[in-house]
N, C-alpha and C. Protein backbone atom coordinates (compact mmCIF):
# COMPACT_ATOMS: atom_id res chain seq x y z
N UNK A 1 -16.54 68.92 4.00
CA UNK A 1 -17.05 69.50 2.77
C UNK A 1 -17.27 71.00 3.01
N UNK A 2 -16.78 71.19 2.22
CA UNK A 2 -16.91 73.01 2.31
C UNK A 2 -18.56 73.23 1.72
N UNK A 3 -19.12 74.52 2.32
CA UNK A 3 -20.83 74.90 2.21
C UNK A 3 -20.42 75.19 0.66
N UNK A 4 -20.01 76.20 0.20
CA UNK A 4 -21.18 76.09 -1.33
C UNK A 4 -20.53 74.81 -1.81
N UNK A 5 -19.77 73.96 -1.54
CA UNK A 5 -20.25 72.38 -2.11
C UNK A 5 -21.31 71.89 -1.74
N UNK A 6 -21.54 71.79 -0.91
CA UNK A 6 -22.93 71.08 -0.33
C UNK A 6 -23.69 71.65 -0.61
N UNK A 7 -23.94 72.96 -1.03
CA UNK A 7 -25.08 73.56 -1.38
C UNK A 7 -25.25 73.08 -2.94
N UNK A 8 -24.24 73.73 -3.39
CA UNK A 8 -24.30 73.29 -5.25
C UNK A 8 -24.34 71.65 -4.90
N UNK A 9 -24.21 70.59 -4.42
CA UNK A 9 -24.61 69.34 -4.58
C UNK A 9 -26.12 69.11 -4.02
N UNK A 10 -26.44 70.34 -3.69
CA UNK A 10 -27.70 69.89 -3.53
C UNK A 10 -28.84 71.11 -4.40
N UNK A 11 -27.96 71.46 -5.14
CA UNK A 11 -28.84 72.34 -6.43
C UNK A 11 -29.20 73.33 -5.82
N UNK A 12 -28.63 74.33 -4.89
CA UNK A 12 -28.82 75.38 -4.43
C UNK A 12 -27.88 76.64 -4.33
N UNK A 13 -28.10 77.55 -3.69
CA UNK A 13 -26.96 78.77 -3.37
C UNK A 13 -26.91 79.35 -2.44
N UNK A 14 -25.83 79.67 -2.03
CA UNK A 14 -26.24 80.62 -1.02
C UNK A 14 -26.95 81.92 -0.74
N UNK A 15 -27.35 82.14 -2.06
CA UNK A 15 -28.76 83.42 -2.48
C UNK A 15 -29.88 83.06 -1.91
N UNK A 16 -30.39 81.23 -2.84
CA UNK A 16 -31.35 80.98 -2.62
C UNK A 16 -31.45 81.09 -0.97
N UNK A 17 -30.59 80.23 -0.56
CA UNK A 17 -30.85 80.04 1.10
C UNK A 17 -30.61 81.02 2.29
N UNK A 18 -30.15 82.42 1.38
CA UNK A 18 -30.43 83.34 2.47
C UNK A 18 -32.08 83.99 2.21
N UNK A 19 -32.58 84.02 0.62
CA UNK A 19 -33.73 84.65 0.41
C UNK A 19 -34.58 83.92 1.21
N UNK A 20 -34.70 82.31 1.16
CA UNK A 20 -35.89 81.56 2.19
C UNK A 20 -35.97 81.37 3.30
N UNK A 21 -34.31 81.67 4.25
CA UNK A 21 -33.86 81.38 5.36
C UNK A 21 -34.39 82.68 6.43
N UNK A 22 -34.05 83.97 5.53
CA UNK A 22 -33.53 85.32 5.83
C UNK A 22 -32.68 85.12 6.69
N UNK A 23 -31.22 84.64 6.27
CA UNK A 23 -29.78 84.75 6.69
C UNK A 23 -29.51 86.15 5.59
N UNK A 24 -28.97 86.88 6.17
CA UNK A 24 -28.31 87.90 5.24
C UNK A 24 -27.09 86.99 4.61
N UNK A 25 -26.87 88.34 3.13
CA UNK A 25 -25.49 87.37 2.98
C UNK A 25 -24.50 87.58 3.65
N UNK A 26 -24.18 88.73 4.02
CA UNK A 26 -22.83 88.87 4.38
C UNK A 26 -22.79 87.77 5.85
N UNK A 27 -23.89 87.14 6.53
CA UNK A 27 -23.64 86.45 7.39
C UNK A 27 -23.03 85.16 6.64
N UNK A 28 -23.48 84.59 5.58
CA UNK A 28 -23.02 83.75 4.46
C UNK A 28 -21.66 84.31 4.46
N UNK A 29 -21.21 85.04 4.34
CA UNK A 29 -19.69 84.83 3.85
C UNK A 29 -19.03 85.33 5.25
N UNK A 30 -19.45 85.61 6.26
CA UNK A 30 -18.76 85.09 7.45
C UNK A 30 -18.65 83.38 7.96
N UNK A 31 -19.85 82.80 7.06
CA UNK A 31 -19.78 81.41 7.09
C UNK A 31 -18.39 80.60 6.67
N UNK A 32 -18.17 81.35 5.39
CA UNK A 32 -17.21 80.51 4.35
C UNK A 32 -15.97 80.93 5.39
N UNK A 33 -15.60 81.40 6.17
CA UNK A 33 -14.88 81.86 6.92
C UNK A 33 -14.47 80.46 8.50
N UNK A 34 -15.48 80.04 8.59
CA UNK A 34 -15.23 79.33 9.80
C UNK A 34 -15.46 77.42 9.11
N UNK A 35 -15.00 76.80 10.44
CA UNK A 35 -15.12 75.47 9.70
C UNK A 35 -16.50 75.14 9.70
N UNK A 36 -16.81 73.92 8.99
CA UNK A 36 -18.40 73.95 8.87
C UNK A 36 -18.90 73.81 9.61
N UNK A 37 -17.80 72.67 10.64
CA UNK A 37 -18.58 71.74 12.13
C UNK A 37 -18.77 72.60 13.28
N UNK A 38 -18.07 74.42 12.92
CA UNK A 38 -18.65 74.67 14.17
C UNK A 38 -19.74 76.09 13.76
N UNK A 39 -20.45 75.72 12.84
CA UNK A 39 -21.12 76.98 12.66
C UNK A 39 -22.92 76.53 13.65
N UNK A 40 -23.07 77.68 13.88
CA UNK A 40 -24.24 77.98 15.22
C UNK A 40 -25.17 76.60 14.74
N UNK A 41 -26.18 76.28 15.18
CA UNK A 41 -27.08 75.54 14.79
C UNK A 41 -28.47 75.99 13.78
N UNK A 42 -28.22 77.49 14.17
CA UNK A 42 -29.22 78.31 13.22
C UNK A 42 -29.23 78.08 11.73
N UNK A 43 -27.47 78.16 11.29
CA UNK A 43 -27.03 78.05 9.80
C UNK A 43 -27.82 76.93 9.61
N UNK A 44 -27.42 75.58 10.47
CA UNK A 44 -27.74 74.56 9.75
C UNK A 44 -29.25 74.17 9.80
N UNK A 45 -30.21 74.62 10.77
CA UNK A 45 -31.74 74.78 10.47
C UNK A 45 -32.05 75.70 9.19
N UNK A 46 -31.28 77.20 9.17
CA UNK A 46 -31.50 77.66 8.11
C UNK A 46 -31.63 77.13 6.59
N UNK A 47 -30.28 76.83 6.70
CA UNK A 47 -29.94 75.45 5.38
C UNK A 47 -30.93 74.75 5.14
N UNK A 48 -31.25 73.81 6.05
CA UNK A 48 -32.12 72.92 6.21
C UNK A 48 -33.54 73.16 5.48
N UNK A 49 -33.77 74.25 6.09
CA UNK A 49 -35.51 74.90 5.66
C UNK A 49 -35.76 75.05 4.31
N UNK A 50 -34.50 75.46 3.78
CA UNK A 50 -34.36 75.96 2.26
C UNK A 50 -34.20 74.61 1.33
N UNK A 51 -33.46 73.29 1.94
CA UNK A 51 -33.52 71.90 0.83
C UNK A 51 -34.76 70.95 1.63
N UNK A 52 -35.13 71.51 3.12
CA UNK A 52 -36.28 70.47 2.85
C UNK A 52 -36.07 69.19 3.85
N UNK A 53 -34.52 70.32 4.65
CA UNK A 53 -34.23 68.71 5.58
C UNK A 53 -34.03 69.59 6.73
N UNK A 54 -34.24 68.45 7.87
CA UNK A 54 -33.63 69.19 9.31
C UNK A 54 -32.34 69.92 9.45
N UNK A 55 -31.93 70.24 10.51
CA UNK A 55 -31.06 71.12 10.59
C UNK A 55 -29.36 69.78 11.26
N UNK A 56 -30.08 68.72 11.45
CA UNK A 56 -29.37 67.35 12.07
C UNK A 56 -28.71 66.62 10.71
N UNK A 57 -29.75 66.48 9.76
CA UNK A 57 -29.73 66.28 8.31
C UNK A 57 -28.64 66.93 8.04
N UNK A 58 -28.54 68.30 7.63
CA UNK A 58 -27.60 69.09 7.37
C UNK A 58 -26.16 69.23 7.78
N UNK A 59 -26.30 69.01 9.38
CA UNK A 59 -24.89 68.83 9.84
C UNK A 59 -24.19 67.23 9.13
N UNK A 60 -24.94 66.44 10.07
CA UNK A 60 -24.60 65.14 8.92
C UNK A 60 -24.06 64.87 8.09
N UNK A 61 -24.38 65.33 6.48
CA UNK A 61 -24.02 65.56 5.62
C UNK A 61 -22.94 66.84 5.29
N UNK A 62 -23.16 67.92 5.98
CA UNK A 62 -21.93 68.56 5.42
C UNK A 62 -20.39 68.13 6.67
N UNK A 63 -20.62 67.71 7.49
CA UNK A 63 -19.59 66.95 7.80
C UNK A 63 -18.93 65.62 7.84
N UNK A 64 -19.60 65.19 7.05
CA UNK A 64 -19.97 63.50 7.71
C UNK A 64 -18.06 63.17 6.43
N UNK A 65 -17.73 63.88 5.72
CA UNK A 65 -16.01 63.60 5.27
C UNK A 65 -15.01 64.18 5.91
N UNK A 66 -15.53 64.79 7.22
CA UNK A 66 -14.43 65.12 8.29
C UNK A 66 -14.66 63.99 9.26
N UNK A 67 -15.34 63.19 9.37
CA UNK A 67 -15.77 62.34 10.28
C UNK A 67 -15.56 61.08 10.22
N UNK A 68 -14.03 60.47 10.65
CA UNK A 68 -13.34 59.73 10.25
C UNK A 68 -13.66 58.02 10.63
N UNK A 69 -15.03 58.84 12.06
CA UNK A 69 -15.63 57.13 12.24
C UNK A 69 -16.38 56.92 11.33
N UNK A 70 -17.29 58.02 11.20
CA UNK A 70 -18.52 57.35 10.20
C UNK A 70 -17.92 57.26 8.91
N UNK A 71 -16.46 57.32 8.14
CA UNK A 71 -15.64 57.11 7.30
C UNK A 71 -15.35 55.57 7.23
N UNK A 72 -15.48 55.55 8.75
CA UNK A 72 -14.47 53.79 8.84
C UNK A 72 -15.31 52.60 8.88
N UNK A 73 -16.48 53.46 9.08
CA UNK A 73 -17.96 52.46 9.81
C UNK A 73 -18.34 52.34 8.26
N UNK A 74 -18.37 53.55 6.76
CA UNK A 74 -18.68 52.98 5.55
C UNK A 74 -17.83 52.60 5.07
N UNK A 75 -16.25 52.40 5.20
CA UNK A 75 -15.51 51.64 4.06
C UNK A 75 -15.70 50.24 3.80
N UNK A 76 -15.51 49.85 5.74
CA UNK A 76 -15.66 48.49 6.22
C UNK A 76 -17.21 47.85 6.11
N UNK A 77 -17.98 48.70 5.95
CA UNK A 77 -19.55 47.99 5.85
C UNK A 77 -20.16 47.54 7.32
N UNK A 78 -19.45 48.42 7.99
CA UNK A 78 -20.24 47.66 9.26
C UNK A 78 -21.96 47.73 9.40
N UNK A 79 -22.40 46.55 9.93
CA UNK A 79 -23.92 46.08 9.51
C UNK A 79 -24.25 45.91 11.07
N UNK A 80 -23.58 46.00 11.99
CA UNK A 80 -24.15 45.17 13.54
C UNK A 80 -24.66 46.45 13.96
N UNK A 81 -26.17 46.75 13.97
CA UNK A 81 -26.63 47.29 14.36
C UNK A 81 -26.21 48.10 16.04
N UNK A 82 -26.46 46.96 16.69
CA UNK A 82 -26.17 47.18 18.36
C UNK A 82 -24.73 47.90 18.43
N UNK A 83 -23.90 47.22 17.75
CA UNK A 83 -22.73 48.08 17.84
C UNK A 83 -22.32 49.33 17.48
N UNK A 84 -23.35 49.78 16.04
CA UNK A 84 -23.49 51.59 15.71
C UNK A 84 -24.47 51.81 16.43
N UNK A 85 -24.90 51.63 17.20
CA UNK A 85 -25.77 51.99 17.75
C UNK A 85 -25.35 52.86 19.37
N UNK A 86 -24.49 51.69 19.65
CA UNK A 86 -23.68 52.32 20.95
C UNK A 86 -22.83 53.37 20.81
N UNK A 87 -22.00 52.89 19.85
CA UNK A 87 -20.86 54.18 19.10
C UNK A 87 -21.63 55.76 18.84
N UNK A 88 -22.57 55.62 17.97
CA UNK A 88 -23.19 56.52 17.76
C UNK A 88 -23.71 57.16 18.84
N UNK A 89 -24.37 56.60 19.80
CA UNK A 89 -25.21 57.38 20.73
C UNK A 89 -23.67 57.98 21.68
N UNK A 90 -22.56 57.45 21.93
CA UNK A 90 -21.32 57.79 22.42
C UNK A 90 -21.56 58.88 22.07
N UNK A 91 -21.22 59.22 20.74
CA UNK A 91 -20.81 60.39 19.51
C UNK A 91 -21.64 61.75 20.06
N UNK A 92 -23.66 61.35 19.99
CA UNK A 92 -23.73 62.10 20.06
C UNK A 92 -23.54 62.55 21.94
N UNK A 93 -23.45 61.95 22.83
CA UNK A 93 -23.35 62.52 24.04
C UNK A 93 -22.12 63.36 24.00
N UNK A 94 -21.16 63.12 23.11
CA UNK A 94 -19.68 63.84 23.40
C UNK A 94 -20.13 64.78 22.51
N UNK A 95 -21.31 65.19 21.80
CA UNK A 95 -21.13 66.46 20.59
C UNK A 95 -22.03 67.41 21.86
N UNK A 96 -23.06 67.02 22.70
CA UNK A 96 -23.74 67.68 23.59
C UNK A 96 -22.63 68.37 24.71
N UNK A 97 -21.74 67.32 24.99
CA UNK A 97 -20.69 68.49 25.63
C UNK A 97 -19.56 68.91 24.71
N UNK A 98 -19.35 69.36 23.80
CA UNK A 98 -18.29 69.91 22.99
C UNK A 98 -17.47 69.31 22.58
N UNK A 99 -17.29 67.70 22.90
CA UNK A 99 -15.78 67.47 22.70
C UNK A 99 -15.94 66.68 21.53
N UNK A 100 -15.01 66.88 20.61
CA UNK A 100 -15.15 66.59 19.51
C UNK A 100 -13.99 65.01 19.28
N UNK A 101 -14.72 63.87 18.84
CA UNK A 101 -14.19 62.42 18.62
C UNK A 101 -14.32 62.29 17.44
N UNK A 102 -15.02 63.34 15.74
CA UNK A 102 -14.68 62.36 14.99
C UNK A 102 -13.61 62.54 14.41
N UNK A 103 -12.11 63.09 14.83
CA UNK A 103 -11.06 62.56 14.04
C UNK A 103 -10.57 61.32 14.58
N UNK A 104 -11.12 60.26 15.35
CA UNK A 104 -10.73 59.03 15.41
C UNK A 104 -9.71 58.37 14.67
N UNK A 105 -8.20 58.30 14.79
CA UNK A 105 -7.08 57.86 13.54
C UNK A 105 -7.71 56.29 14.01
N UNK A 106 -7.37 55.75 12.79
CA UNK A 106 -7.35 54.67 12.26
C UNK A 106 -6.07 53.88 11.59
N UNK A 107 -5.18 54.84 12.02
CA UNK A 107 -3.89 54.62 11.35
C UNK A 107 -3.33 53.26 11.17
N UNK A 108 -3.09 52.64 12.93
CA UNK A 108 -2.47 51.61 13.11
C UNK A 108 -3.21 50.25 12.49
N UNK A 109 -4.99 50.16 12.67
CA UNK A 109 -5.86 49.26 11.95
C UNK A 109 -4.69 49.26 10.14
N UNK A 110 -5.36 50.41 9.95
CA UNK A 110 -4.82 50.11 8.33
C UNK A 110 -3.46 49.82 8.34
N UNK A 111 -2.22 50.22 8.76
CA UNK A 111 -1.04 50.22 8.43
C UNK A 111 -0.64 48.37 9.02
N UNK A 112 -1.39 48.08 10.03
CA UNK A 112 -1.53 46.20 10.68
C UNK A 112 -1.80 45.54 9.04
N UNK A 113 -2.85 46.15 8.48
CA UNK A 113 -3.56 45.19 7.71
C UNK A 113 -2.33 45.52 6.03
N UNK A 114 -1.93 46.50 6.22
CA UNK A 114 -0.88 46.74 5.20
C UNK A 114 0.05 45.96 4.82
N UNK A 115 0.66 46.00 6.53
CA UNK A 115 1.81 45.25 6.82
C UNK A 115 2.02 43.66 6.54
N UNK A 116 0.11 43.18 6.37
CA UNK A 116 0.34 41.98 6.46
C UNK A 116 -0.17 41.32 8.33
N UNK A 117 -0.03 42.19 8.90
CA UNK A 117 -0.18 41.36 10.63
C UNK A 117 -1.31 40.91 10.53
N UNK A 118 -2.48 41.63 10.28
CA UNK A 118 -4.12 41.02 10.51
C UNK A 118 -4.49 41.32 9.11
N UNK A 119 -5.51 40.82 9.09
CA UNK A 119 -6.57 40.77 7.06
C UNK A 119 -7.25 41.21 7.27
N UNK A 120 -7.37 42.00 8.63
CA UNK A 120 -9.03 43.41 8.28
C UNK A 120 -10.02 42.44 7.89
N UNK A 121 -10.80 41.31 8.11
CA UNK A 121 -11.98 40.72 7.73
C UNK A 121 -12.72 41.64 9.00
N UNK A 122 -13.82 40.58 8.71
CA UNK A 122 -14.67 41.35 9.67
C UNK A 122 -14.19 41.43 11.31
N UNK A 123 -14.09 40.07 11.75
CA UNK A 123 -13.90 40.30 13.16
C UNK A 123 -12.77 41.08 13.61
N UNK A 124 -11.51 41.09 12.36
CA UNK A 124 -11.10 42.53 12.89
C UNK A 124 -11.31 43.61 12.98
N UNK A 125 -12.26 44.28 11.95
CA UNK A 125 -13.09 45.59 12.14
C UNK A 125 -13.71 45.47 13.60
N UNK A 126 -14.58 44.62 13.33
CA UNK A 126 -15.93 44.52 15.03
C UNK A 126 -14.37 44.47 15.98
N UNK A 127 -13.32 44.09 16.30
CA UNK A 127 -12.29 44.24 17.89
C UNK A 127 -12.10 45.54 17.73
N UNK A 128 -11.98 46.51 16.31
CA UNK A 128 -11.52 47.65 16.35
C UNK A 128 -12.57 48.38 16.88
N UNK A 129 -14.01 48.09 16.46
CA UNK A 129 -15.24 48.72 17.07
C UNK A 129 -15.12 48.61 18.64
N UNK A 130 -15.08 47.51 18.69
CA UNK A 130 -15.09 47.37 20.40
C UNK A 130 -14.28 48.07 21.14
N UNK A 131 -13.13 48.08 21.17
CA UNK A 131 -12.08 49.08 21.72
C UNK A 131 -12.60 50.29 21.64
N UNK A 132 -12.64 51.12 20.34
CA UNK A 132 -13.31 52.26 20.34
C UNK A 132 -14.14 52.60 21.28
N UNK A 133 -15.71 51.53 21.32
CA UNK A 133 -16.53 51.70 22.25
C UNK A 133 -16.22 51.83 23.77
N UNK A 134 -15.45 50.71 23.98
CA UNK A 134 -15.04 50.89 25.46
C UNK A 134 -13.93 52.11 25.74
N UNK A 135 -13.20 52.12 24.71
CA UNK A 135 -12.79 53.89 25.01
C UNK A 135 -13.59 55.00 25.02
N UNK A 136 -14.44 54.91 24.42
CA UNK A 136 -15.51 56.09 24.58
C UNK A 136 -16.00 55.54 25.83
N UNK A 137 -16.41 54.84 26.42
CA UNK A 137 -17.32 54.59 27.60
C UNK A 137 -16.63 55.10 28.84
N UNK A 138 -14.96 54.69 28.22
CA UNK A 138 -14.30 55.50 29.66
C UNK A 138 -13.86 56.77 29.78
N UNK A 139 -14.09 57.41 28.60
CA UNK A 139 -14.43 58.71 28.41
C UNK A 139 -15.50 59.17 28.78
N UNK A 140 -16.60 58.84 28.66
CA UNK A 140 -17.75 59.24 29.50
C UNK A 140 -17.71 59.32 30.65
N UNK A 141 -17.43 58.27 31.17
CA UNK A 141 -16.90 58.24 32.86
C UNK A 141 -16.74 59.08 33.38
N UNK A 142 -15.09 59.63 32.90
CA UNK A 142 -14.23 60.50 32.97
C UNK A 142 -15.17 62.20 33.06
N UNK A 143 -15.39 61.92 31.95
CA UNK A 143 -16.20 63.45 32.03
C UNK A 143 -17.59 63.77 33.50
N UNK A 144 -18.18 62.66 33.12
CA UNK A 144 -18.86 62.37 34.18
C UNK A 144 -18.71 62.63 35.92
N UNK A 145 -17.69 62.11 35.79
CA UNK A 145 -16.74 62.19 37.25
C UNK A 145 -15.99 63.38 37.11
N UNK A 146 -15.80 64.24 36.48
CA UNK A 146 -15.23 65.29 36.21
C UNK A 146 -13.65 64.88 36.16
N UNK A 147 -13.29 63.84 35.55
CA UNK A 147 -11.32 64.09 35.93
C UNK A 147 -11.17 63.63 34.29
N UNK A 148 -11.19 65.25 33.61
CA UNK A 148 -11.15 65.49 32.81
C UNK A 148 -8.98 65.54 32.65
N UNK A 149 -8.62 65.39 31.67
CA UNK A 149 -7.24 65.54 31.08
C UNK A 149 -6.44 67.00 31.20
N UNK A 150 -5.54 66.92 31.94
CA UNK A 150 -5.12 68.68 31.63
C UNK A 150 -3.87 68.47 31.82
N UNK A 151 -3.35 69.58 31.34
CA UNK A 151 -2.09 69.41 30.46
C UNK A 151 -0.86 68.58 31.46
N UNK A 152 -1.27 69.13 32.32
CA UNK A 152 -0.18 68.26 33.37
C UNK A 152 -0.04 67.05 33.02
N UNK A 153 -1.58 66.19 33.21
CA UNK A 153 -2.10 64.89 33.14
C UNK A 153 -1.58 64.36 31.51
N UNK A 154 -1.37 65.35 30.72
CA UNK A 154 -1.56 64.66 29.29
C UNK A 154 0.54 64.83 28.94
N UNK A 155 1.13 64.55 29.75
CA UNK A 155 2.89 64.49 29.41
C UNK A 155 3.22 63.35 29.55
C-alpha cells in the first residue's frame, strides 16, 4: 500500500502527520519516493503518534498487501494458533536481521489446486504451512551457523 493511501484510509495527511509528528514535509515526499517496507522506523512511530497506534501497528498495516504469507494465512483462514505462531515469530527473527521472506510464492499450492491435483482443504493448507515452517527453521540455522547463500552457492 502506498502511504497517502494508508494515510487517507485512515482519515489523515501527510500535513496532519508532519504537524504532530514534526517530520518536515519535504522528508514526506522523500518518503513517497522509497518503498514503504523500508522506510526508517522513525516514519512509522511518527505515523503512529499522529493515528494513535504504535509504530509495529503501522508497519503491519501499511505492508501487510506486500506480504504474501500473511496474504495466504487470510485467504485460507488459517485458525491453528501454534502454527502462526511459529511462522510468525520465524518472520519476525528474519525482519531483525534484514532478510526479507514475505514474498513467499505460493504459486505451485494454487496452480496444484487449479489443476485439479489436490482441493486445497484444510490439511492441504496446514502441509503447505509446515514446509514453509521447516524451511524457515533451516534458514535460521543457516544464518545462525553463518553459511549463508552466495552467488557461487546459488547456480
Amino acid at each position: 500500500m502506498k502511504l497517502d493511501e494508508y494515510l487517507k484510509s485512515n482519515n489523515t495527511t501527510r500535513y496532519e502527520v508532519a504537524k504532530i509528528s514534526g517530520i518536515s514535509e519535504s522528508s514526506f515526499k522523500n518518503l513517497l519516493l522509497q518503498d514503504v517496507s523500508n522506510y526508517a522506523g522513525r516514519f512509522y512511530r511518527a505515523i503512529g503518534l499522529a493515528l494513535g497506534k504504535t509504530g509495529g501497528q503501522v508497519y503491519d498495516e501499511i505492508t501487510a498487501d506486500e506480504n504474501t504469507v500473511f496474504n495466504f494465512l487470510g485467504k485460507h483462514h488459517i485458525h491453528d494458533k501454534e502454527r502462526v505462531t511459529e511462522l510468525l515469530d520465524y518472520m519476525l527473527y528474519f525482519k531483525k536481521h534484514d532478510i526479507d521472506v514475505t514474498s513467499v510464492s505460493f504459486n505451485i499450492f494454487e496452480n496444484e489446486i487449479a489443476s485439479g491435483d489436490i482441493s486445497g482443504d484444510e490439511n492441504d493448507v496446514l502441509k503447505v504451512i509446515d514446509n514453509l515452517i521447516e524451511n524457515f527453521k533451516t534458514m535460521k540455522e543457516n544464518v545462525e551457523s553463518g553459511n549463508l547463500p552466495t552467488l557461487e552457492k546459488m547456480d
